[in-house]
C-alpha atoms as a PDB file:
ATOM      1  CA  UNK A   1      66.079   6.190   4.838  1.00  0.00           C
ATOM      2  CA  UNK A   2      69.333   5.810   6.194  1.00  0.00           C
ATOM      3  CA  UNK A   3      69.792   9.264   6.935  1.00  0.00           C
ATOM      4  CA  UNK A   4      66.050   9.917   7.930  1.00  0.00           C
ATOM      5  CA  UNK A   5      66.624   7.263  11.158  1.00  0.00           C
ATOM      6  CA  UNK A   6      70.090   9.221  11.811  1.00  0.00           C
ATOM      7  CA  UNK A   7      68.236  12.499  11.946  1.00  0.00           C
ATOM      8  CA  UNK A   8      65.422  11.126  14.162  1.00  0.00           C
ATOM      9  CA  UNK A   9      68.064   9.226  16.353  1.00  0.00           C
ATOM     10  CA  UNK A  10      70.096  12.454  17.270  1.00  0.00           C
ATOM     11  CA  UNK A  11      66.793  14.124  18.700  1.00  0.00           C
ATOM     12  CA  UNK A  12      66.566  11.579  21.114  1.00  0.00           C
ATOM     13  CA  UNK A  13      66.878  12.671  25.115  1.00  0.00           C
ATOM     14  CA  UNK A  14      69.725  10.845  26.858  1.00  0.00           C
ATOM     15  CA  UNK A  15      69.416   7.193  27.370  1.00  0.00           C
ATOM     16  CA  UNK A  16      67.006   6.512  23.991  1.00  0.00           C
ATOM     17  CA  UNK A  17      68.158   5.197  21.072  1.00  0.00           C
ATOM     18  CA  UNK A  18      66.397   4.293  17.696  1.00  0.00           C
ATOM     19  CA  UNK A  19      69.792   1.909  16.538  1.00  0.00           C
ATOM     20  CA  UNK A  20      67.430  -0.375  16.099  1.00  0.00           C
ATOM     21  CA  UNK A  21      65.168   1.200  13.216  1.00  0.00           C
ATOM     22  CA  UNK A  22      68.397   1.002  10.663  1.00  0.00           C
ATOM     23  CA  UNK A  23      67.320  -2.515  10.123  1.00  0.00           C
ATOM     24  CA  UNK A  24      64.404  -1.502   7.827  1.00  0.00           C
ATOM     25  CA  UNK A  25      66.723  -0.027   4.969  1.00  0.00           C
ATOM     26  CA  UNK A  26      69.164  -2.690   5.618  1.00  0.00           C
ATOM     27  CA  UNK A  27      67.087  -5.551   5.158  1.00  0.00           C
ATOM     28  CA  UNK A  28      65.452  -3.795   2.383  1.00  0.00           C
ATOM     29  CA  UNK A  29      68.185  -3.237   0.669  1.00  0.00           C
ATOM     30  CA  UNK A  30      69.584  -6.712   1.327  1.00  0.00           C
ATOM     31  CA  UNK A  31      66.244  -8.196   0.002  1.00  0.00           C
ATOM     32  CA  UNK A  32      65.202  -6.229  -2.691  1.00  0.00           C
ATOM     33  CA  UNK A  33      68.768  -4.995  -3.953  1.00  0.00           C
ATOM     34  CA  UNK A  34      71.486  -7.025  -3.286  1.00  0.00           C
ATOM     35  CA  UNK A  35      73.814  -8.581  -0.328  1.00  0.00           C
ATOM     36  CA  UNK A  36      76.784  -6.113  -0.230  1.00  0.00           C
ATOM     37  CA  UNK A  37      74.547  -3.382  -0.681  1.00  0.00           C
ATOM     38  CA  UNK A  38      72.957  -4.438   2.847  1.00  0.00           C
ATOM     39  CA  UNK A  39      76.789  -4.493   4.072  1.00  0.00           C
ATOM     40  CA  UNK A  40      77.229  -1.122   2.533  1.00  0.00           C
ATOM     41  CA  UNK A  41      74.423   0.239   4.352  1.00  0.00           C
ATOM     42  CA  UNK A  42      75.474  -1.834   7.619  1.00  0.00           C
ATOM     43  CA  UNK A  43      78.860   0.439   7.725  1.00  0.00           C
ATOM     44  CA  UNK A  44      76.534   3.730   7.269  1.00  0.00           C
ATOM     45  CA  UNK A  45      74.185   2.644   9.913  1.00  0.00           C
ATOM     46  CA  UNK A  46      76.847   1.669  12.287  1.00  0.00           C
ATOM     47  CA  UNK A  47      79.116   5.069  11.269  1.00  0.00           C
ATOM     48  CA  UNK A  48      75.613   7.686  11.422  1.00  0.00           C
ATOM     49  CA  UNK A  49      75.125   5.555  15.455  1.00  0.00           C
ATOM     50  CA  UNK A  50      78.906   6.413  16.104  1.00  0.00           C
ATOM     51  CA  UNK A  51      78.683   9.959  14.888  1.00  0.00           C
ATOM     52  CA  UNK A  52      75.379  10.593  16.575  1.00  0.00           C
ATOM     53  CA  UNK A  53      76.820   9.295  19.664  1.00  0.00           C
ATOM     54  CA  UNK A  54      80.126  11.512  19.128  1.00  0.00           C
ATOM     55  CA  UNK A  55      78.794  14.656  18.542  1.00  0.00           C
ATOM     56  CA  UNK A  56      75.321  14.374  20.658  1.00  0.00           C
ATOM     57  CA  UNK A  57      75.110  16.822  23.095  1.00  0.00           C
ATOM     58  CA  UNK A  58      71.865  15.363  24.979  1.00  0.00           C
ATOM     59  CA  UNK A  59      73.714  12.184  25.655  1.00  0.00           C
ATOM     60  CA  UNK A  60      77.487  12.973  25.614  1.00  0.00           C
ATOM     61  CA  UNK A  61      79.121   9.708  25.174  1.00  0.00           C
ATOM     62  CA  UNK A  62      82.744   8.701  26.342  1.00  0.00           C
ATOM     63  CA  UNK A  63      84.673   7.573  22.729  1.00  0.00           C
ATOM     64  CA  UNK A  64      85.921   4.382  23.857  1.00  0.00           C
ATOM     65  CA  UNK A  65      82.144   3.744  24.541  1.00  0.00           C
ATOM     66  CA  UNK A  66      80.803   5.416  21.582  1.00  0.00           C
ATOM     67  CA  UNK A  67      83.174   3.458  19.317  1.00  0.00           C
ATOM     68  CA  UNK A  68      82.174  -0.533  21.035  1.00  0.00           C
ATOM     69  CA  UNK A  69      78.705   0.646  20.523  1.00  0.00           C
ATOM     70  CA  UNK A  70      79.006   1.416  16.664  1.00  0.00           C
ATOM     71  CA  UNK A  71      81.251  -2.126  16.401  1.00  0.00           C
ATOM     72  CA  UNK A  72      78.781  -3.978  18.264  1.00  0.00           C
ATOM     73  CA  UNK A  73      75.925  -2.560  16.341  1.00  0.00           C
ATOM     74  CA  UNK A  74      78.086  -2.716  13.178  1.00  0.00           C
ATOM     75  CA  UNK A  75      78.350  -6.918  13.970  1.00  0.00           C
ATOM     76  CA  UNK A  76      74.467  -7.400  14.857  1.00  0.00           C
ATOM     77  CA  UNK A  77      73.971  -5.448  11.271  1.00  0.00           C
ATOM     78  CA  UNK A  78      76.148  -7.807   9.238  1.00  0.00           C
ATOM     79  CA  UNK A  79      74.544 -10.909  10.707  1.00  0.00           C
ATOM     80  CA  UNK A  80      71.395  -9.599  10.026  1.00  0.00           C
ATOM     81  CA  UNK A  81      72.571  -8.662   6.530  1.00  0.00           C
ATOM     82  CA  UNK A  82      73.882 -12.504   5.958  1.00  0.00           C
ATOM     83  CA  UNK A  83      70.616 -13.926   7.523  1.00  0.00           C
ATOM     84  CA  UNK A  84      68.625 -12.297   5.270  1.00  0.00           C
ATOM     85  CA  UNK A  85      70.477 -12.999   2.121  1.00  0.00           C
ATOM     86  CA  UNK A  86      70.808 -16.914   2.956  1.00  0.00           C
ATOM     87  CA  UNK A  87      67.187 -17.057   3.722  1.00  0.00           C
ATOM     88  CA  UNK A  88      66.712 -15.584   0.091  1.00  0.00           C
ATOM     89  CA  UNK A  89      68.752 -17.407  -1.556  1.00  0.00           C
ATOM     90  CA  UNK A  90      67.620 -20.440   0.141  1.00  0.00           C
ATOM     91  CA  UNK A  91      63.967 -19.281  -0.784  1.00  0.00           C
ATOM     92  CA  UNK A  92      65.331 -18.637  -4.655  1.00  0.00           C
ATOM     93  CA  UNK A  93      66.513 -22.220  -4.992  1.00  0.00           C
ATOM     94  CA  UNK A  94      63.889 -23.886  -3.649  1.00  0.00           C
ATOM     95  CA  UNK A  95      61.552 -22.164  -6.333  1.00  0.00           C
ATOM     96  CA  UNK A  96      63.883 -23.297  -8.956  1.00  0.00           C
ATOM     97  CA  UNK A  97      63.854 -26.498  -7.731  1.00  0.00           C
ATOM     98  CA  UNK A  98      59.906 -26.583  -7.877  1.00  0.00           C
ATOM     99  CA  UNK A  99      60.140 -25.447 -11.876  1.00  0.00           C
ATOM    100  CA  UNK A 100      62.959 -27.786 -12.804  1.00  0.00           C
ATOM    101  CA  UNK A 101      63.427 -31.553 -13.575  1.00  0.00           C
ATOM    102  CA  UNK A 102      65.985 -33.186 -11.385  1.00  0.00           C
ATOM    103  CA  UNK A 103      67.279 -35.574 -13.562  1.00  0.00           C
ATOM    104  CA  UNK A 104      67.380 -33.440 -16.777  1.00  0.00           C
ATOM    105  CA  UNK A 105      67.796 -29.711 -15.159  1.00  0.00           C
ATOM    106  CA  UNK A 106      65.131 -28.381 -17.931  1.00  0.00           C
ATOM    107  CA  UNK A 107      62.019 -26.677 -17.306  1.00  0.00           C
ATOM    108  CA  UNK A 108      59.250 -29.315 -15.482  1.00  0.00           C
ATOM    109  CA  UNK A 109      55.891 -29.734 -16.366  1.00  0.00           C
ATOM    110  CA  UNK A 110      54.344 -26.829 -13.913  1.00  0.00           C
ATOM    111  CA  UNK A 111      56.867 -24.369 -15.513  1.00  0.00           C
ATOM    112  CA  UNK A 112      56.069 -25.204 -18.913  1.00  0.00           C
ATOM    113  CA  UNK A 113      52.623 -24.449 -18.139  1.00  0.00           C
ATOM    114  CA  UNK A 114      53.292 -21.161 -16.675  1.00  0.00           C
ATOM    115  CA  UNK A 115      55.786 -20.047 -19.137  1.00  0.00           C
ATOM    116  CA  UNK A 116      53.850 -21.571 -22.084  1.00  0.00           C
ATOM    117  CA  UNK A 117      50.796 -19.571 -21.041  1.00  0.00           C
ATOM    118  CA  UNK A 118      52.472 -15.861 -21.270  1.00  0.00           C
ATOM    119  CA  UNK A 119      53.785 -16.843 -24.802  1.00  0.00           C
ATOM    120  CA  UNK A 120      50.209 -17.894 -25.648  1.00  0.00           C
ATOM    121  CA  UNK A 121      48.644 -14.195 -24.441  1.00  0.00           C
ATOM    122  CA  UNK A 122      52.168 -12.338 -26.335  1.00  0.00           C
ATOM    123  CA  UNK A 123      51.025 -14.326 -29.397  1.00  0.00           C
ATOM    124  CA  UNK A 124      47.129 -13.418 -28.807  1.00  0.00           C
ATOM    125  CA  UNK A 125      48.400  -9.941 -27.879  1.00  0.00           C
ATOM    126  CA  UNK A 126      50.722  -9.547 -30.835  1.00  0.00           C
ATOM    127  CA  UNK A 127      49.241 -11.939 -33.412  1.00  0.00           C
ATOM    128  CA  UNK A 128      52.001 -14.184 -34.120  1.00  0.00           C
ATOM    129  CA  UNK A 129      52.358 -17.788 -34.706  1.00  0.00           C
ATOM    130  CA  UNK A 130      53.383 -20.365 -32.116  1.00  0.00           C
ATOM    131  CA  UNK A 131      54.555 -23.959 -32.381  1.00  0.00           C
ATOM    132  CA  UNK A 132      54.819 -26.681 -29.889  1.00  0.00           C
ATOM    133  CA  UNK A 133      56.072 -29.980 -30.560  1.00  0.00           C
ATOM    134  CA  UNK A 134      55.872 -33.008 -28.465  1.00  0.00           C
ATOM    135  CA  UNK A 135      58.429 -35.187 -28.526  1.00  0.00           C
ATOM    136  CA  UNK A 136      58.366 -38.968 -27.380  1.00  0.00           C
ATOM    137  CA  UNK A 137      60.806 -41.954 -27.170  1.00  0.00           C
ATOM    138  CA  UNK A 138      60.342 -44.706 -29.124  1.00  0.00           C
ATOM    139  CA  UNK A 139      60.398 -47.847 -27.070  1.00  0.00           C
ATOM    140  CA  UNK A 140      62.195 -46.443 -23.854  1.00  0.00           C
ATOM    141  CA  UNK A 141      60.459 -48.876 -21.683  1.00  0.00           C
ATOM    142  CA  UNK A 142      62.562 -51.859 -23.187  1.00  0.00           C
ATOM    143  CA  UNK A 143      66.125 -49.730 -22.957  1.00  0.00           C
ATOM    144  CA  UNK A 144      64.946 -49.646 -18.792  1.00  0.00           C
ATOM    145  CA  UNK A 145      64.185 -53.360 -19.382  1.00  0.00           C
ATOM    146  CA  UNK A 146      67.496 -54.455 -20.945  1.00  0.00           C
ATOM    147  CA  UNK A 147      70.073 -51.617 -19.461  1.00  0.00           C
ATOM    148  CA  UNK A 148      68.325 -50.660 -16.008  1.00  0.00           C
ATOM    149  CA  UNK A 149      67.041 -47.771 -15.004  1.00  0.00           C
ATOM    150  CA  UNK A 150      70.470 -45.593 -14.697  1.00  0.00           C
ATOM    151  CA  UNK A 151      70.848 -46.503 -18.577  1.00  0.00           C
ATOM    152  CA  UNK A 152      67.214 -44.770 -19.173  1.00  0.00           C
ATOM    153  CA  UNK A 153      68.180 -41.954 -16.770  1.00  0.00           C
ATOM    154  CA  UNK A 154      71.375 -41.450 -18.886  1.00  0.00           C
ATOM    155  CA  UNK A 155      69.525 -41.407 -21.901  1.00  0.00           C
ATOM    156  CA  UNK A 156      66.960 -38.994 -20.840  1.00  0.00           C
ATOM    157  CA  UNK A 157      69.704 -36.732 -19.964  1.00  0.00           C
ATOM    158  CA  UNK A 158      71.462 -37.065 -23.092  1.00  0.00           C
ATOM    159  CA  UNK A 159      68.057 -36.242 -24.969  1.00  0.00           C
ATOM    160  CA  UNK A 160      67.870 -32.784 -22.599  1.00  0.00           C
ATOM    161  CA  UNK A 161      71.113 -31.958 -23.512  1.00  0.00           C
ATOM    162  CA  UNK A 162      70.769 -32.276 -27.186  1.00  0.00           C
ATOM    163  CA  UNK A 163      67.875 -30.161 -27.288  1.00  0.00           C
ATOM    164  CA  UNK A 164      69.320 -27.583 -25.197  1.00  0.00           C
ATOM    165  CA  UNK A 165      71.871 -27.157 -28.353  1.00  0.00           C
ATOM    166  CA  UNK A 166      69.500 -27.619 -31.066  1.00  0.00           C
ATOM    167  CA  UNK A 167      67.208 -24.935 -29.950  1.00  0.00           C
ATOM    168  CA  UNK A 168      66.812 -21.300 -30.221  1.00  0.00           C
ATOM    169  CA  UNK A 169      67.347 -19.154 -27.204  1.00  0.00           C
ATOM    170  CA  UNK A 170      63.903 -17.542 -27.026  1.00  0.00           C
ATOM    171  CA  UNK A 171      62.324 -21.129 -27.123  1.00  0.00           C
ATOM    172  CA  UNK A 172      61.280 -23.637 -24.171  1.00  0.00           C
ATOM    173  CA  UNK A 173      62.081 -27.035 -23.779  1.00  0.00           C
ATOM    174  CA  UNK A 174      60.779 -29.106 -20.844  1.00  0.00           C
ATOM    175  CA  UNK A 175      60.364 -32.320 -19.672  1.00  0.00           C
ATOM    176  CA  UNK A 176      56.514 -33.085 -19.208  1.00  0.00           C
ATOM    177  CA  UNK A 177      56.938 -36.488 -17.640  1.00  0.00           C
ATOM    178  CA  UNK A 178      58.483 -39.346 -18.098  1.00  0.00           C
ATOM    179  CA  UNK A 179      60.021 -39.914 -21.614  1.00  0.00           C
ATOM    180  CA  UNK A 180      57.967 -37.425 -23.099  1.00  0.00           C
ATOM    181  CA  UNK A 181      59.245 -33.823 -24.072  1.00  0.00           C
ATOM    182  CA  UNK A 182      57.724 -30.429 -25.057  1.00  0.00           C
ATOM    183  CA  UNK A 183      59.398 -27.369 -27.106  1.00  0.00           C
ATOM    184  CA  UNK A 184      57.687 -23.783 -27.476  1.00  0.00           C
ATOM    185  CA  UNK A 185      58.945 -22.247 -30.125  1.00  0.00           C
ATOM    186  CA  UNK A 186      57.497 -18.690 -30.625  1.00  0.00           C
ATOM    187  CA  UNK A 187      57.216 -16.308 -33.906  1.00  0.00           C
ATOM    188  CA  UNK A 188      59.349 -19.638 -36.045  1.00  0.00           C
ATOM    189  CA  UNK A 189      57.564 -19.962 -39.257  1.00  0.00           C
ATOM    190  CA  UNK A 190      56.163 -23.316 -40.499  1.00  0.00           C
ATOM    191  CA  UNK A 191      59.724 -23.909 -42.858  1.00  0.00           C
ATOM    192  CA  UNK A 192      61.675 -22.706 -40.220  1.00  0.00           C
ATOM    193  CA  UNK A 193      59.856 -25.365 -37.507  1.00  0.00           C
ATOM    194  CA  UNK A 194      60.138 -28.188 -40.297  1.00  0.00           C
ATOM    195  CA  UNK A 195      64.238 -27.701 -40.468  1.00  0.00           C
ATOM    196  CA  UNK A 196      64.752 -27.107 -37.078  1.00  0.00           C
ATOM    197  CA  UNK A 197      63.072 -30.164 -36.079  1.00  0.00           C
ATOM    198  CA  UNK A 198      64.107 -32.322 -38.686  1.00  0.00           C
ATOM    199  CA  UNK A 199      67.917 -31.330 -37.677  1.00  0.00           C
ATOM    200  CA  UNK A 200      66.802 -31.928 -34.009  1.00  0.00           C
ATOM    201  CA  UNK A 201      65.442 -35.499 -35.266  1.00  0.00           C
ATOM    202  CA  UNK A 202      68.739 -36.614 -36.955  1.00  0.00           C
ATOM    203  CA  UNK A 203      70.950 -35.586 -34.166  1.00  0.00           C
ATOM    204  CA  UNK A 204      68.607 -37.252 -31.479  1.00  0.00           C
ATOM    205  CA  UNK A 205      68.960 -40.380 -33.409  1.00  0.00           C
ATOM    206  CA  UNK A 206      72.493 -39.851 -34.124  1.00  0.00           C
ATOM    207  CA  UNK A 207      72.910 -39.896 -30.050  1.00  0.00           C
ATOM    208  CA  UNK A 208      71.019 -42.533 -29.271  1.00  0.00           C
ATOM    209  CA  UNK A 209      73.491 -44.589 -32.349  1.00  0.00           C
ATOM    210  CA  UNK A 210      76.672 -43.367 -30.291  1.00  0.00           C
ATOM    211  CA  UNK A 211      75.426 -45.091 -27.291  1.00  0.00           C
ATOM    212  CA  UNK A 212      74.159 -48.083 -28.657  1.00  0.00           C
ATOM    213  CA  UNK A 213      70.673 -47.616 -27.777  1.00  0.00           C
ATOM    214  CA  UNK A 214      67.992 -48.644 -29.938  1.00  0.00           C
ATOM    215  CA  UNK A 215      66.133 -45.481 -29.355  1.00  0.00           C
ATOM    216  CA  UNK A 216      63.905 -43.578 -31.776  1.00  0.00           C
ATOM    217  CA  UNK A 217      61.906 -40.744 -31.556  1.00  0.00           C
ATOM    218  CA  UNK A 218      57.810 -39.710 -32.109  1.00  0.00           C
ATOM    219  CA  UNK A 219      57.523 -36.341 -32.796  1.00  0.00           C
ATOM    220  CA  UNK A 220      54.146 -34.141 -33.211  1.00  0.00           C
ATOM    221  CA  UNK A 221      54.152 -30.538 -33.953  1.00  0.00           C
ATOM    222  CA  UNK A 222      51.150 -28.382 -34.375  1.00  0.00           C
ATOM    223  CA  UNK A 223      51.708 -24.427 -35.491  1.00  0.00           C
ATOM    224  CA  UNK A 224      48.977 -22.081 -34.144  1.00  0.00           C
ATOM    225  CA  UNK A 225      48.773 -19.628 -36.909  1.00  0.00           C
ATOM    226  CA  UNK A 226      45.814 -18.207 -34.165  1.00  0.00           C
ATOM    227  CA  UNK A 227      46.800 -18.790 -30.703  1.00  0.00           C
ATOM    228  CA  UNK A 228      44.997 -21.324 -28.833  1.00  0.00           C
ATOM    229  CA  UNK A 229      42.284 -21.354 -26.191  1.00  0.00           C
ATOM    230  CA  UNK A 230      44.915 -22.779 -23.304  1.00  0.00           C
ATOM    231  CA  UNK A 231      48.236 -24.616 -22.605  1.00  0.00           C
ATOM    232  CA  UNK A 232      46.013 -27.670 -22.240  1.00  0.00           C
ATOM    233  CA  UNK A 233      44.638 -27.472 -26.329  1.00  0.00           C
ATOM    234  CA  UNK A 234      48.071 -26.869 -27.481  1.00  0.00           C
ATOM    235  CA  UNK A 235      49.466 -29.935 -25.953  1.00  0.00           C
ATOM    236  CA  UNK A 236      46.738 -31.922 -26.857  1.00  0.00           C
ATOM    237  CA  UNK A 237      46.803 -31.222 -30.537  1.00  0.00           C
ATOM    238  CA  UNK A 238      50.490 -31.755 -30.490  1.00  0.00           C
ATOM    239  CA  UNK A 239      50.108 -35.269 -28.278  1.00  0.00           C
ATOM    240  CA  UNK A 240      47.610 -36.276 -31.184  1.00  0.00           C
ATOM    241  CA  UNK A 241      50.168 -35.675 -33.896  1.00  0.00           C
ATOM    242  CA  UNK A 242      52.752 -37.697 -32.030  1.00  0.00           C
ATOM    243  CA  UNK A 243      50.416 -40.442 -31.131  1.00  0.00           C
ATOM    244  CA  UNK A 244      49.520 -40.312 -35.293  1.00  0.00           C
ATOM    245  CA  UNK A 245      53.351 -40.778 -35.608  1.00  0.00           C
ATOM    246  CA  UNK A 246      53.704 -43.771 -33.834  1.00  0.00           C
ATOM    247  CA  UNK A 247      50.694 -45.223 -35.248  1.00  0.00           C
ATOM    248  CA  UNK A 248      52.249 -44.847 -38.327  1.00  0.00           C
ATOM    249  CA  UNK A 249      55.441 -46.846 -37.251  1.00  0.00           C
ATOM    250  CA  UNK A 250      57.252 -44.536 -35.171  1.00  0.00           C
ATOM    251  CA  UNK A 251      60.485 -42.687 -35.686  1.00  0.00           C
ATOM    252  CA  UNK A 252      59.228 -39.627 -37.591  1.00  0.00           C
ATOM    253  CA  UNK A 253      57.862 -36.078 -37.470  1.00  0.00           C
ATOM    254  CA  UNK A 254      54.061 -34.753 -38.162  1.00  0.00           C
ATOM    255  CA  UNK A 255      54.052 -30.963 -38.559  1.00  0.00           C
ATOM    256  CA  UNK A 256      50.597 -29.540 -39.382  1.00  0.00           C
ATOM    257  CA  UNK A 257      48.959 -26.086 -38.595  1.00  0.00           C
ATOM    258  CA  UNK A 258      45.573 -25.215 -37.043  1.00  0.00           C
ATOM    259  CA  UNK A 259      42.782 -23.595 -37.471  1.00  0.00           C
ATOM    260  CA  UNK A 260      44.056 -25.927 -40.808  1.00  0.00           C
ATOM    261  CA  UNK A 261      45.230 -28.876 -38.471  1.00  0.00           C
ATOM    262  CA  UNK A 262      43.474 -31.770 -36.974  1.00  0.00           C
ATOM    263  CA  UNK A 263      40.145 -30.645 -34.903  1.00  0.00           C
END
């Protein structure tokens, strides 16, 4: 493209210039490639103006002249080139920022939905199971009560972080809300769910012991050996087998699998 504009620019009568049309491929290749590439292409831009502007003979310039040109143009380039890249990587953080948790840095409740509904069409697609467990906290509201609310940030924060290690790479975990917690986890067979969770359980618990917090944890897990309708069905099934838990006393795990599972 570069060279395209440089042809077109030295067929220009005396007193025209097209210096101006280099800024297509070097905010294109700023945008959609990478910064220094739209520096690398600044330099060519500025260098194809100065040679054009050397060796024209429609519009002989003097070199002193032709030189400031091709530095001038080579500094409106580069500040183009660094507009453009902070405006996308301003842009880039502020749509991480709309898919993550603050507090926790995981995956928020709008990404888990998004994310959550491509592994649901792979597993339609490719007919593989798919597991998501909600987790809960046992009687968080009285650890805020007793501790304060930077004692039930802390904990929340500890609980992210010992999922993030207790999970597999492929699989999701995100914060839905509060003190409640989802994990995908794709193409893990039933045993394989029941140990990983019951090792994610203990060392929860194990946590929340360190810290002196009398903190427990709910967890429902439903395997879709068919994948489900929607996001919306899986998380419902799973809520239901946490909400089972707690009726049941709390502090425990419910793993079952559907079409087999609960309605």
């Amino acid at each position: 493209m570069c060279a395209g504009v440089g042809w077109l620019d030295s067929r220009q009568p005396a007193g025209l210039t097209l210096s101006l049309a280099y800024l297509l491929p070097i905010a294109l290749s700023t945008w959609f490639v990478w910064r220094w590439m739209g520096v690398l292409v600044s330099f060519l831009s500025a260098s194809l103006c100065l040679t054009i502007n050397l060796t024209s003979y429609s519009r002989p310039y003097h070199p002193v002249a032709a030189w400031w040109n091709a530095l001038t143009l080579l500094g409106f380039y580069l500040i183009m080139t660094w507009v453009l890249s902070a405006l996308q990587r301003s842009l880039s953080e502020q749509r991480a920022q709309a898919r993550t948790d603050v507090l926790t840095g995981m995956s928020n409740r709008r990404d888990f939905y998004e994310r959550a509904q491509v592994e649901v069409e792979q597993a339609r697609r490719h007919r593989r199971a798919l597991t998501l467990a909600y987790v809960d906290l046992d009687d968080f509201k009285s650890l805020n009560d007793c501790f304060g609310h930077q004692a039930g940030d802390a904990c929340l924060s500890a609980v992210a972080d010992t999922m993030r290690t207790h999970v597999r790479a492929e699989d999701l975990v995100a914060r839905l809300g509060g003190d409640e917690f989802a994990i995908l986890l794709p193409e893990a067979p039933v045993s394989a769910v029941t140990e990983a969770l019951g090792k994610l359980h203990e060392a929860l618990k194990k946590v929340m012991r360190a810290r002196g917090w009398g903190i427990t944890f709910s967890i429902g897990a439903m395997t879709f050996l068919e994948p489900p309708a929607s996001v919306d069905e899986m998380i419902q099934q799973a809520d239901a087998l946490m909400y089972a838990v707690k009726g049941n006393g709390k502090d425990g795990i419910r793993l079952e699998t559907a079409p087999s599972g609960i309605p």
